[in-house]
C-alpha atoms as a PDB file:
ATOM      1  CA  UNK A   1       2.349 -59.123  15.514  1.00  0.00           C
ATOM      2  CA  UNK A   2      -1.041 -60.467  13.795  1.00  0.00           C
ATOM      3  CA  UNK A   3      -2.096 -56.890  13.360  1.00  0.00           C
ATOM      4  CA  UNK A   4       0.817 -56.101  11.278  1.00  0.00           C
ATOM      5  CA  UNK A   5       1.404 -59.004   9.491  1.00  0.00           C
ATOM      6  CA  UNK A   6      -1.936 -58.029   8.697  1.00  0.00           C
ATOM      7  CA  UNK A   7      -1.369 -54.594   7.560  1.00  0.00           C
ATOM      8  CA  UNK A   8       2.195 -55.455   5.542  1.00  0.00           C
ATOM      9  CA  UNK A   9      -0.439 -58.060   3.671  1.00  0.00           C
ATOM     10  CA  UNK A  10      -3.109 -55.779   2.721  1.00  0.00           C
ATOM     11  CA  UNK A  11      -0.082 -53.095   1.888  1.00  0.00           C
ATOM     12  CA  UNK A  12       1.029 -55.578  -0.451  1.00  0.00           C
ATOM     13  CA  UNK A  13      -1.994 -56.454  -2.091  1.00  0.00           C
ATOM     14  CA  UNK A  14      -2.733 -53.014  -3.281  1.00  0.00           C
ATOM     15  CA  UNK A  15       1.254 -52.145  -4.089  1.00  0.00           C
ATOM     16  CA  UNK A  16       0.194 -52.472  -7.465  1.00  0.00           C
ATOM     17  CA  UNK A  17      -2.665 -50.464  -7.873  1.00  0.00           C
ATOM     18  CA  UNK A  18      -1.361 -47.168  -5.738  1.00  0.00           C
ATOM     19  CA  UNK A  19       0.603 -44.967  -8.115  1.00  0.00           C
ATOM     20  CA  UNK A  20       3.739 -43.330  -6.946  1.00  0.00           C
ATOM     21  CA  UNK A  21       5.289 -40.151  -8.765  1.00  0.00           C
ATOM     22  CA  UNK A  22       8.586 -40.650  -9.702  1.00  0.00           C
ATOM     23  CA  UNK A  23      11.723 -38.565  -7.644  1.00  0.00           C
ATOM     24  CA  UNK A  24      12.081 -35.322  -8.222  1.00  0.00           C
ATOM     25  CA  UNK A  25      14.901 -34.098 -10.781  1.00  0.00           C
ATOM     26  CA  UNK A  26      15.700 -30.908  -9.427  1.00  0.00           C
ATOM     27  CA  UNK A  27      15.029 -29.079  -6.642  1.00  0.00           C
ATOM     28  CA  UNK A  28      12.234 -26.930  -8.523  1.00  0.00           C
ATOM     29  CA  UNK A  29      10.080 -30.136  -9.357  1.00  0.00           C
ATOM     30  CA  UNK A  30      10.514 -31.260  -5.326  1.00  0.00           C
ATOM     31  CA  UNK A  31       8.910 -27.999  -4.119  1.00  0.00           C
ATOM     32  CA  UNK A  32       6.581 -27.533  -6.615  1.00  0.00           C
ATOM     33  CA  UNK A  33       4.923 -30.780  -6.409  1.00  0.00           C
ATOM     34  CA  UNK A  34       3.290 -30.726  -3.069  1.00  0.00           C
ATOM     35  CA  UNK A  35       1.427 -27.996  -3.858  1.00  0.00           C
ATOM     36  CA  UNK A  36      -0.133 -29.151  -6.854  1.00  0.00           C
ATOM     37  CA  UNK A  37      -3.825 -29.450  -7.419  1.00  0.00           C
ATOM     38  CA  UNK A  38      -5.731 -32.522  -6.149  1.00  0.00           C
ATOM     39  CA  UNK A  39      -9.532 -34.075  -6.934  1.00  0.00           C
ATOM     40  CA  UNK A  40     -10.678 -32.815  -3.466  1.00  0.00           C
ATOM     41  CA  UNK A  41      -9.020 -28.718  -3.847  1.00  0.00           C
ATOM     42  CA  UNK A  42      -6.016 -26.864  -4.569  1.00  0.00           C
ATOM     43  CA  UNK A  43      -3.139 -26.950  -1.209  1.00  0.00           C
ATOM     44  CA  UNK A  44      -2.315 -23.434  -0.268  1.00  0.00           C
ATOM     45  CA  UNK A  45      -0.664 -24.321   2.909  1.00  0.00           C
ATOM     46  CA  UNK A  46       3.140 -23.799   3.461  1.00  0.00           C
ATOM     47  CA  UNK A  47       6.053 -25.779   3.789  1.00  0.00           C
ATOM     48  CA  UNK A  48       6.005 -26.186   7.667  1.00  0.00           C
ATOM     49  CA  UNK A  49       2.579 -27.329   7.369  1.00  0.00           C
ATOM     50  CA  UNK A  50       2.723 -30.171   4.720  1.00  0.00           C
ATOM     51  CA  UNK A  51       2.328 -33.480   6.033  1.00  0.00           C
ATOM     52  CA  UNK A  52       2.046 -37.090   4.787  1.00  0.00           C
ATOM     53  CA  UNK A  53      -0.879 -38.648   5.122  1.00  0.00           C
ATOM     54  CA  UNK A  54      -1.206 -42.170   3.929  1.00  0.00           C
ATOM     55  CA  UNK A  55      -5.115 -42.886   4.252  1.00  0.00           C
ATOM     56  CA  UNK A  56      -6.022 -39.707   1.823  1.00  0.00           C
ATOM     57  CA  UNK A  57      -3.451 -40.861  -0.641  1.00  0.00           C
ATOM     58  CA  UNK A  58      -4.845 -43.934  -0.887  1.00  0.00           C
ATOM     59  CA  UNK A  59      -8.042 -43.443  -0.811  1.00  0.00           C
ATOM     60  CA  UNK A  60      -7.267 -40.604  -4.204  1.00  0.00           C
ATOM     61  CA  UNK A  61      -5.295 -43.465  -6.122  1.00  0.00           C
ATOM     62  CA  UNK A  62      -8.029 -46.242  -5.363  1.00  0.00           C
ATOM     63  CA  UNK A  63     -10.933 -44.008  -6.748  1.00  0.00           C
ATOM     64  CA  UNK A  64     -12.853 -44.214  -3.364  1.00  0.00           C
ATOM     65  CA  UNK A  65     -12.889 -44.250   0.356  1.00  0.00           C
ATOM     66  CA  UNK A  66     -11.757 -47.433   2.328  1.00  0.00           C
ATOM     67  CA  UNK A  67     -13.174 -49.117   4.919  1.00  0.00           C
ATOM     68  CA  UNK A  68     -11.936 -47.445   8.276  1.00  0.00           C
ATOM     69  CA  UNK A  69     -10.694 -50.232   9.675  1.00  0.00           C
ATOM     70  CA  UNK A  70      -8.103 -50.832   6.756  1.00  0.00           C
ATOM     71  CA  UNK A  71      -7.321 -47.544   6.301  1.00  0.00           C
ATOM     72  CA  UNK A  72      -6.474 -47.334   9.935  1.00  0.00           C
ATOM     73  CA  UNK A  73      -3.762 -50.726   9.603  1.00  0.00           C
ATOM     74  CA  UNK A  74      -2.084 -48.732   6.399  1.00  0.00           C
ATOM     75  CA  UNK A  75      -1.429 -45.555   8.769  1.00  0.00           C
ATOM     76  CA  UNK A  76      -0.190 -48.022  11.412  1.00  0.00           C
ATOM     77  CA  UNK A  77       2.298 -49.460   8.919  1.00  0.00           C
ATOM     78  CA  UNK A  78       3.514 -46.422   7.525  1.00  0.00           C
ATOM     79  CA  UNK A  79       4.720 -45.166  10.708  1.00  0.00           C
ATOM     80  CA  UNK A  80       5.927 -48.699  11.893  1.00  0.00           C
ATOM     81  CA  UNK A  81       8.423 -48.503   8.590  1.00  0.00           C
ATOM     82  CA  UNK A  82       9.281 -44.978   9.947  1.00  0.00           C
ATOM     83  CA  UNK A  83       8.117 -43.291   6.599  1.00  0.00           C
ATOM     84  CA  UNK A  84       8.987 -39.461   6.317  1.00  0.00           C
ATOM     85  CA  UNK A  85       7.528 -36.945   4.347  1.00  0.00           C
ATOM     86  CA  UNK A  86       8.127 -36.717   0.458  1.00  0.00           C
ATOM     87  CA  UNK A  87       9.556 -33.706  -0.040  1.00  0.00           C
ATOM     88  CA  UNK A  88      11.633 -33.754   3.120  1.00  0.00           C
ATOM     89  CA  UNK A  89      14.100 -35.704   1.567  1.00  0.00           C
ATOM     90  CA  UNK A  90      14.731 -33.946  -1.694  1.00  0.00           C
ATOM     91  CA  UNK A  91      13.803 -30.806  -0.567  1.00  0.00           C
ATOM     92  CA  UNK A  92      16.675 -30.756   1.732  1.00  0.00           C
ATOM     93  CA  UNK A  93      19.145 -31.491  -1.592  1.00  0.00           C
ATOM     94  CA  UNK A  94      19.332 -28.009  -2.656  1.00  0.00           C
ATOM     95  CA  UNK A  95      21.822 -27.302  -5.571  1.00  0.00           C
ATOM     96  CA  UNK A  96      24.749 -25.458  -4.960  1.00  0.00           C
ATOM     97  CA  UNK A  97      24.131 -22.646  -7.228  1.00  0.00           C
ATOM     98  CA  UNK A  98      20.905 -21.983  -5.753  1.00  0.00           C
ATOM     99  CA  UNK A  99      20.719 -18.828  -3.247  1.00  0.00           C
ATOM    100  CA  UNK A 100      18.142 -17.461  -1.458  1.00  0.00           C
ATOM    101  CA  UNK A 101      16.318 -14.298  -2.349  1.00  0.00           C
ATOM    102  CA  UNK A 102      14.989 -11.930  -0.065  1.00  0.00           C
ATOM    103  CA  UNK A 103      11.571 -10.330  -1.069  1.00  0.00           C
ATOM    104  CA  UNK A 104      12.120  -6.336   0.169  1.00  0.00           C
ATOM    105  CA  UNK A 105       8.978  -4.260  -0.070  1.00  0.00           C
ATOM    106  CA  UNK A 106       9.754  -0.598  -0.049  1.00  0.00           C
ATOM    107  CA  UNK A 107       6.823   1.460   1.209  1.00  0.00           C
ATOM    108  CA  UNK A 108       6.677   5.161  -1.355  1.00  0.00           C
ATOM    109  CA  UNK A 109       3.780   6.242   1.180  1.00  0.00           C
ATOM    110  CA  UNK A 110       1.865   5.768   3.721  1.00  0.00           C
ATOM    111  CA  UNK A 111      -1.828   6.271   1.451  1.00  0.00           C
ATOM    112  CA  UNK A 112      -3.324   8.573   4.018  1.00  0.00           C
ATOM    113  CA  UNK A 113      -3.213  12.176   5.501  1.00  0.00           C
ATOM    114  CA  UNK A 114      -2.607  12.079   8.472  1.00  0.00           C
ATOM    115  CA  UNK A 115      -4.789  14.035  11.165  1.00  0.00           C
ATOM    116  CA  UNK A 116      -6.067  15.880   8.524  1.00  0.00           C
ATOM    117  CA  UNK A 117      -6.639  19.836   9.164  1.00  0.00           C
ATOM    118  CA  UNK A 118      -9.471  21.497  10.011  1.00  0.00           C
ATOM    119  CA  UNK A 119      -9.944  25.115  11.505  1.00  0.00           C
ATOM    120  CA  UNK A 120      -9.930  25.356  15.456  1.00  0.00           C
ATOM    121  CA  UNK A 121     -12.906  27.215  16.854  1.00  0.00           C
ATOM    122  CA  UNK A 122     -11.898  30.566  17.957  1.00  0.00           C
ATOM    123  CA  UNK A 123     -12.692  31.034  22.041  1.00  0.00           C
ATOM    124  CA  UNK A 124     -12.910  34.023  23.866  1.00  0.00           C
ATOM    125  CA  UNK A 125      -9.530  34.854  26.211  1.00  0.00           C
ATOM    126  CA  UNK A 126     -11.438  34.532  29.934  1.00  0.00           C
ATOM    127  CA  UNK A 127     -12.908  31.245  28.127  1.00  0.00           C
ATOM    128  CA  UNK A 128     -10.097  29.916  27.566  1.00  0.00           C
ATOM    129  CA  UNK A 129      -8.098  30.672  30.718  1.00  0.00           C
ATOM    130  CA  UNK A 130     -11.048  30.881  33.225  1.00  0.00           C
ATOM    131  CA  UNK A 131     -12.897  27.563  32.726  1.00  0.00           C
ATOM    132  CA  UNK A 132     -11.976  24.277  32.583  1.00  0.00           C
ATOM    133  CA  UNK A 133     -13.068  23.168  28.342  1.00  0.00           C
ATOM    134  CA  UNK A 134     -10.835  26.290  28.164  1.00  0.00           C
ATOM    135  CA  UNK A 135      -7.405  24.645  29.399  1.00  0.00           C
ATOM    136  CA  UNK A 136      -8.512  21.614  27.900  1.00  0.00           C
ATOM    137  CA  UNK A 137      -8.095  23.986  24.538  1.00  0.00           C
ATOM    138  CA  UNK A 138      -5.405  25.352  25.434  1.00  0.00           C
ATOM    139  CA  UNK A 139      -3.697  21.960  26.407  1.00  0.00           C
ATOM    140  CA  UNK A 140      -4.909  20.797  22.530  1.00  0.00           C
ATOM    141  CA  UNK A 141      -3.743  23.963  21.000  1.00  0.00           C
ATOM    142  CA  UNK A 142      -0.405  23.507  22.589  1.00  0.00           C
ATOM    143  CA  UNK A 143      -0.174  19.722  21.484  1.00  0.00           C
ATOM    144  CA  UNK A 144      -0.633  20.664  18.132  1.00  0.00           C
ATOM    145  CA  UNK A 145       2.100  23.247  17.915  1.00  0.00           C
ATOM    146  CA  UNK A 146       4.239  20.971  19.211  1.00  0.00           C
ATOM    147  CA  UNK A 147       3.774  18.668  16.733  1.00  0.00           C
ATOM    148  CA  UNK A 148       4.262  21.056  13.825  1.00  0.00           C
ATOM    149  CA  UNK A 149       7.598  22.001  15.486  1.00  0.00           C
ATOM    150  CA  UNK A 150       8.740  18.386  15.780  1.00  0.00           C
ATOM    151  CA  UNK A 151       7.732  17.932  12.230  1.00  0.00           C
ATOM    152  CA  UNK A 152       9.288  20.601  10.763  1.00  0.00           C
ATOM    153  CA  UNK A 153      12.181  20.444  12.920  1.00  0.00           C
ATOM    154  CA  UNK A 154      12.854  16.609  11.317  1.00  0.00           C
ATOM    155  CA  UNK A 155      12.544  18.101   7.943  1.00  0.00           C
ATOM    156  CA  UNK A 156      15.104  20.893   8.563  1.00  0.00           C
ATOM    157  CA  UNK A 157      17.573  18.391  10.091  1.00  0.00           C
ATOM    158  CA  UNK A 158      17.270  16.384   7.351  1.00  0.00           C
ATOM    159  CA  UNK A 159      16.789  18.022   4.215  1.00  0.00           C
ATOM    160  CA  UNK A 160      18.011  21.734   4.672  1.00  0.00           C
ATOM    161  CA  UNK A 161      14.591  22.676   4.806  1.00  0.00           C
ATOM    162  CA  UNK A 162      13.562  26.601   4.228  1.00  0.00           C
ATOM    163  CA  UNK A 163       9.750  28.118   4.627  1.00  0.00           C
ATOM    164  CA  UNK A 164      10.513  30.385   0.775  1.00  0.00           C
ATOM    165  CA  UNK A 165      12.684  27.491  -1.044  1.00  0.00           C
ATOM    166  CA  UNK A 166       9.663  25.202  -0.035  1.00  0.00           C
ATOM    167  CA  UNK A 167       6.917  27.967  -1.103  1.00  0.00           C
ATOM    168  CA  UNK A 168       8.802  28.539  -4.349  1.00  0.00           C
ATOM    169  CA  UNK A 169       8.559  24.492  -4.975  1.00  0.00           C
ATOM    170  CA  UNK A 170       5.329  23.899  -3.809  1.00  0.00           C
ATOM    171  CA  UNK A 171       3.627  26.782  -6.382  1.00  0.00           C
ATOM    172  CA  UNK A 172       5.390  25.518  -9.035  1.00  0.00           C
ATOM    173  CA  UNK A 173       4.001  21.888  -8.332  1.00  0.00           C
ATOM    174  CA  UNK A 174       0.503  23.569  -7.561  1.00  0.00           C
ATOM    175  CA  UNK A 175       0.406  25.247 -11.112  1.00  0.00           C
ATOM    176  CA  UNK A 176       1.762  21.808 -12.853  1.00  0.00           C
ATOM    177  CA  UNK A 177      -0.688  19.761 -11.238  1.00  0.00           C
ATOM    178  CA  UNK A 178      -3.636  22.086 -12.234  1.00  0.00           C
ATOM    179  CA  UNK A 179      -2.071  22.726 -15.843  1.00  0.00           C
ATOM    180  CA  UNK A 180      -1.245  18.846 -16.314  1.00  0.00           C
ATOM    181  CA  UNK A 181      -5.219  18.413 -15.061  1.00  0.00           C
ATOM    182  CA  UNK A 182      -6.462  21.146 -18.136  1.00  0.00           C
ATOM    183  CA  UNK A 183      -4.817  19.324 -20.834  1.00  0.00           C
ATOM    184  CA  UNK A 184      -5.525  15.934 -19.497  1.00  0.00           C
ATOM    185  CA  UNK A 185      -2.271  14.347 -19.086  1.00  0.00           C
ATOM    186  CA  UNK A 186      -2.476  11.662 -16.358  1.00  0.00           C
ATOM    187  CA  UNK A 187       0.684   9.797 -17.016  1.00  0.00           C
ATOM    188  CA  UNK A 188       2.953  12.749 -16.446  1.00  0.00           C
ATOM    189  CA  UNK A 189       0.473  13.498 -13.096  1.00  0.00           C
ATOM    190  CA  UNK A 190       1.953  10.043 -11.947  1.00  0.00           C
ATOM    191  CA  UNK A 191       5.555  11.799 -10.778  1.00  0.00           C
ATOM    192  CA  UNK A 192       4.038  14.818  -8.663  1.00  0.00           C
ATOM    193  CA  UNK A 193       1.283  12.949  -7.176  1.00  0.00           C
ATOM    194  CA  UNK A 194       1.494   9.823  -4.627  1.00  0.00           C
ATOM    195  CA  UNK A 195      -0.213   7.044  -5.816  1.00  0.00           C
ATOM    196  CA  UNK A 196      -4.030   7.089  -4.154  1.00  0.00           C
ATOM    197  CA  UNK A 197      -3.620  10.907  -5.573  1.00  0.00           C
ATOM    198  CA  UNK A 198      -2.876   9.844  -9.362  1.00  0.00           C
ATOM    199  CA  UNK A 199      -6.116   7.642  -9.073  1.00  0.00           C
ATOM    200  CA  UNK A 200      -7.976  10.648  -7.273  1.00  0.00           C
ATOM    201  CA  UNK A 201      -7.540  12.807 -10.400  1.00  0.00           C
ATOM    202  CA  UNK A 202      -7.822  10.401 -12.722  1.00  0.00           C
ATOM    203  CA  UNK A 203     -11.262   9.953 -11.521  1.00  0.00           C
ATOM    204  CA  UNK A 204     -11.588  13.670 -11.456  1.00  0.00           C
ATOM    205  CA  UNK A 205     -10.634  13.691 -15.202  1.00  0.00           C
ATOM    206  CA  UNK A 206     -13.324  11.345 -16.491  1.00  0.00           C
ATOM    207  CA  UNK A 207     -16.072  13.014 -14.879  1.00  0.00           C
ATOM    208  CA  UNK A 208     -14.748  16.549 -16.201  1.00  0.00           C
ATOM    209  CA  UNK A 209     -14.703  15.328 -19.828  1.00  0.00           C
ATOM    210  CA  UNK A 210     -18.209  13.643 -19.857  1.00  0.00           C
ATOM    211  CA  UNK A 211     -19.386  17.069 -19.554  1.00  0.00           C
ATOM    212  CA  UNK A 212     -16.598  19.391 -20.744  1.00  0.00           C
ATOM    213  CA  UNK A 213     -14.344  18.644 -23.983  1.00  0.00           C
ATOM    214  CA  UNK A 214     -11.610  21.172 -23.098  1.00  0.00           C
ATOM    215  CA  UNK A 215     -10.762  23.553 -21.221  1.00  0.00           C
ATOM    216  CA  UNK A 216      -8.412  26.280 -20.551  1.00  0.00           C
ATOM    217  CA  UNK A 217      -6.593  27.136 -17.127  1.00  0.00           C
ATOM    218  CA  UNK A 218      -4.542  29.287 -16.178  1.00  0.00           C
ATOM    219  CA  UNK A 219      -2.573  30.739 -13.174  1.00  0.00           C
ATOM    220  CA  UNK A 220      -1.880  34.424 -12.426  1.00  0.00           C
ATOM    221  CA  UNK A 221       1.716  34.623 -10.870  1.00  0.00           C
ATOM    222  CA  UNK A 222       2.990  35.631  -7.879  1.00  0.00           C
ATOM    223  CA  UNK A 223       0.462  33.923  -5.572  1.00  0.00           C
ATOM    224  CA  UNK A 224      -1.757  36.184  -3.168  1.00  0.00           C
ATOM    225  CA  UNK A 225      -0.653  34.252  -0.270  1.00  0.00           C
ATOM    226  CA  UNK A 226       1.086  30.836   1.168  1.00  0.00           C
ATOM    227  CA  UNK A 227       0.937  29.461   4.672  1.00  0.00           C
ATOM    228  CA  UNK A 228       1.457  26.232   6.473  1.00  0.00           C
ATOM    229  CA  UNK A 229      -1.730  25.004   8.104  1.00  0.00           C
ATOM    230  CA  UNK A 230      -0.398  21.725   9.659  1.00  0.00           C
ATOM    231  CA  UNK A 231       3.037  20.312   9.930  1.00  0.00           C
ATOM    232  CA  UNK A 232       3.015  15.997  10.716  1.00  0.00           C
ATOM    233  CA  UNK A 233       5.713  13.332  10.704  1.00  0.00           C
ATOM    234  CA  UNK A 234       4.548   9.639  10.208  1.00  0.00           C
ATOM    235  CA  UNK A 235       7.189   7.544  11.807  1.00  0.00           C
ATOM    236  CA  UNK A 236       7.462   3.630  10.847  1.00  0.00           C
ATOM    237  CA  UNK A 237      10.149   2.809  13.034  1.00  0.00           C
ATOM    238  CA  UNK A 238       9.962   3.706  16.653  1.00  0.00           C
ATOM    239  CA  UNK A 239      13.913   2.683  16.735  1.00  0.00           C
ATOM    240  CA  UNK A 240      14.641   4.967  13.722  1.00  0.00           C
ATOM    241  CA  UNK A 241      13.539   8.695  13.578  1.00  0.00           C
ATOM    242  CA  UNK A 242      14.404   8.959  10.544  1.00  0.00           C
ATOM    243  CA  UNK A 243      12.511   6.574   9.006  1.00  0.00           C
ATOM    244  CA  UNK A 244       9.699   8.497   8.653  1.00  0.00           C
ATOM    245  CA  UNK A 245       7.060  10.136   6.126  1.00  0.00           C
ATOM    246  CA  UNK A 246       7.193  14.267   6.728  1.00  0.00           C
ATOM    247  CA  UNK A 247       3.296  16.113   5.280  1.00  0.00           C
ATOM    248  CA  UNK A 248       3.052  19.557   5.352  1.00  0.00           C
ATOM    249  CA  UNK A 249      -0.394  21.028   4.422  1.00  0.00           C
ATOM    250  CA  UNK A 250      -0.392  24.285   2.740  1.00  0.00           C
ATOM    251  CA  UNK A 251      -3.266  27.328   1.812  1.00  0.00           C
ATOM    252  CA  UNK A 252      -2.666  28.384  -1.668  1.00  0.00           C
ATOM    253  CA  UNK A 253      -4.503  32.409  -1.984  1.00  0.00           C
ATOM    254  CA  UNK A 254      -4.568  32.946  -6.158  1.00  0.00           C
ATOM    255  CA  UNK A 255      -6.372  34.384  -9.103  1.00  0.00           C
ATOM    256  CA  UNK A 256      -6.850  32.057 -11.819  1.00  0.00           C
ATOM    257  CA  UNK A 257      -8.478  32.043 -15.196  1.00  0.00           C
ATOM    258  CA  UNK A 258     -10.758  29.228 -16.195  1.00  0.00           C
ATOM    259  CA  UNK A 259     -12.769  29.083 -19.682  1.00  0.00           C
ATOM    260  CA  UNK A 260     -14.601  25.179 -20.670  1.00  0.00           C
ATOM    261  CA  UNK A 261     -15.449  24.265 -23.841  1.00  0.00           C
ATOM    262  CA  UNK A 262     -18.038  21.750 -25.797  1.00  0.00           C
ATOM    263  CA  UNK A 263     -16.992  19.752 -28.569  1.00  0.00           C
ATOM    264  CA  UNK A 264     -17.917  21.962 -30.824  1.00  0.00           C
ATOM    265  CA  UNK A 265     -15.506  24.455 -29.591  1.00  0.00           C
ATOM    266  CA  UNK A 266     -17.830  27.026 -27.657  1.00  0.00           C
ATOM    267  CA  UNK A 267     -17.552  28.249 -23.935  1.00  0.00           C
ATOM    268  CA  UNK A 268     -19.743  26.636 -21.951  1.00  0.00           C
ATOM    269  CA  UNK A 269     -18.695  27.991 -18.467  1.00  0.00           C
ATOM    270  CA  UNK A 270     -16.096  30.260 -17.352  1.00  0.00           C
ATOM    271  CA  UNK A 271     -14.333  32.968 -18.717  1.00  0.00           C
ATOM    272  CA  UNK A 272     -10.546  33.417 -19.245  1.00  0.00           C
ATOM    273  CA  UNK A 273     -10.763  37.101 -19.868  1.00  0.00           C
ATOM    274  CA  UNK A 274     -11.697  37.281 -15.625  1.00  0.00           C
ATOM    275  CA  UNK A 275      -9.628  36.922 -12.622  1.00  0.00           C
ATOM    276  CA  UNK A 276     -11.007  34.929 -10.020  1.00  0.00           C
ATOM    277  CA  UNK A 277      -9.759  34.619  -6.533  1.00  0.00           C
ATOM    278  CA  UNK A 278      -9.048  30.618  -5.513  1.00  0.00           C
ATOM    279  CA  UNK A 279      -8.542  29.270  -2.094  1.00  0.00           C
ATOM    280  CA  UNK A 280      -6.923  26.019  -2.011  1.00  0.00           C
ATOM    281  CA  UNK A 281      -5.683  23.714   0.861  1.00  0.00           C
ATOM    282  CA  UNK A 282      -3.142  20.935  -0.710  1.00  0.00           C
ATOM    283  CA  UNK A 283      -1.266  18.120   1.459  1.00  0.00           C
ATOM    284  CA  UNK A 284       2.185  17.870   0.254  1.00  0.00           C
ATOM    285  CA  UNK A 285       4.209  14.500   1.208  1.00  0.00           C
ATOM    286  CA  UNK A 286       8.051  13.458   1.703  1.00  0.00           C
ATOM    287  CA  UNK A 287      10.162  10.868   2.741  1.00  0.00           C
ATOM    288  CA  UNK A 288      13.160  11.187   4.808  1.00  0.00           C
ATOM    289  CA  UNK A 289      14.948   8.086   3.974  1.00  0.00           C
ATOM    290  CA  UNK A 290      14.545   6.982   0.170  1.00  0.00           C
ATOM    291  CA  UNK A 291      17.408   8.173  -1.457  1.00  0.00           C
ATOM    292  CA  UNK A 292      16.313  10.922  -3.857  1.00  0.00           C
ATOM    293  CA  UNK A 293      13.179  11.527  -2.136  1.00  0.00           C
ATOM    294  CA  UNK A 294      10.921  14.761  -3.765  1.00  0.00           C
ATOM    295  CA  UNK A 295       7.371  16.287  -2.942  1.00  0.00           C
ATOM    296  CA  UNK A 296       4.761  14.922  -3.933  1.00  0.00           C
ATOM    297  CA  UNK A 297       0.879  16.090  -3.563  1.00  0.00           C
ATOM    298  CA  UNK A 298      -1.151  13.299  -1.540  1.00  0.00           C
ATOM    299  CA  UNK A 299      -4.153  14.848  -0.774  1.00  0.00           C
ATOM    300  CA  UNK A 300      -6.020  18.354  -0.977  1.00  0.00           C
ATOM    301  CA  UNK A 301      -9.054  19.024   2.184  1.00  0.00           C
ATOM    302  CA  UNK A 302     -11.885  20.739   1.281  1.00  0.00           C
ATOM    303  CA  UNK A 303     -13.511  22.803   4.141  1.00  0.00           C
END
């Protein structure tokens, strides 16, 4: 009894001098105000963490640290009147026209190729079904068809998918990439390229016009040759098949003509007069659950 008599006479004393913010308005000013920014550091916590804590508020309003053994009393008292958190109370006094929002991220793509391609080693045929690395191989080699089935498989369930229709696309995004790159044009590159692409070429762009001022490109139609090197599906739901990211990775075989120029308007490499034969190997990227979903090029592997 001594102790708090003690404690409801020192809280009394220094009633005066401890400032208390006036009730919250609205329910904006309630749940704003904890997290406002103190002497000792701004409070990043969240709500289920924020707790009341009588000896550091105190010890702020009083410009400096009390003895222990007071500050100790004040806690005791606090919690003997049953105090309760300040925003508890008006926090809970939500207005009825408030409604709660949900924040939905929607993931455009993954940011990655996945198990990119790269040309198997060719093995002789008693290698490969005489010794043991060989069935290992073979057990690889067989993996990795699979896969490319399953993937493409998806895609054909899915979109209506067709090897030609999908060549015919894919060329004409090949030559509007490369003829988008000539003239420069990085904000229409933004729809035909995935993100981490777009800043790929960008990139690409600044380097080519520190030492070029224009150039000229241009692709010789119908390609030599398309062919799918790797077929994978990224899934992001184990529950849902369907949610899932489908990259194909494809060998463009063409002749091009390329001619650079200075500022001054002369050639400085190429020549646009020549063919020349052009290997490329392009990752294209689609999603088989956004609603008006298109390919996009998110990543090209040089061997």
């Amino acid at each position: 009894m001594a102790l708090a008599r003690l404690g409801r006479s020192l809280a009394g004393r220094l009633h005066r001098s401890i400032y208390r913010p006036p009730a919250p308005t609205d329910y904006h000013a309630s749940v704003s105000r904890p997290f406002a920014p103190t002497h000792t550091g701004v409070c990043v916590r969240g709500f289920a963490s924020l707790t009341y804590n009588a000896s550091s508020m105190i010890g702020h309003n009083l410009e400096g640290p009390l003895p222990v053994h007071i500050v100790k009393v004040l806690d005791l008292v606090v919690h003997m009147n049953h105090a309760r958190p300040m925003s508890t109370a008006a926090a809970s006094k939500v207005p009825v026209g408030a409604r709660k929002v949900g924040l939905k991220v929607a993931m455009m793509s993954p940011g990655f190729v996945y198990e990119p391609y790269s040309p198997r080693e060719r093995i002789p045929f008693w290698k490969r079904w005489f010794t043991l690395s060989g069935w290992r191989r073979t057990k690889e080699d067989i993996i990795l068809e699979m896969k490319n089935a399953y993937a493409v498989s998806r895609l054909r369930k899915k979109t209506g998918y067709t090897k030609n229709q999908f060549y015919d696309q894919a060329l004409k995004i090949y030559k509007e990439v490369n003829t988008l790159m000539a003239h420069g044009d990085t904000s229409s590159l933004r729809e035909i390229l995935t993100e981490r692409m777009h800043s790929t070429i960008k990139n690409e762009l600044k380097r080519r016009q520190s030492m070029w001022n224009s150039v000229h490109w241009e692709l010789v139609e119908p390609a030599v040759s398309i062919r799918t090197l790797r077929a994978r599906m990224i899934g992001l739901d184990k529950n849902d098949l369907d949610k899932a990211f489908i990259q194909l990775t494809l060998e463009f075989v063409t002749k091009q003509k390329f001619e650079a120029y200075n500022s001054k308007g002369a050639v400085v490499s190429g020549d646009k007069s020549k063919e020349v034969l052009v290997k490329d190997i392009w990752v294209f990227e689609r999603s088989l659950f956004h609603p008006g979903a298109y390919w996009r090029v998110c990543g090209r592997i040089t061997l």
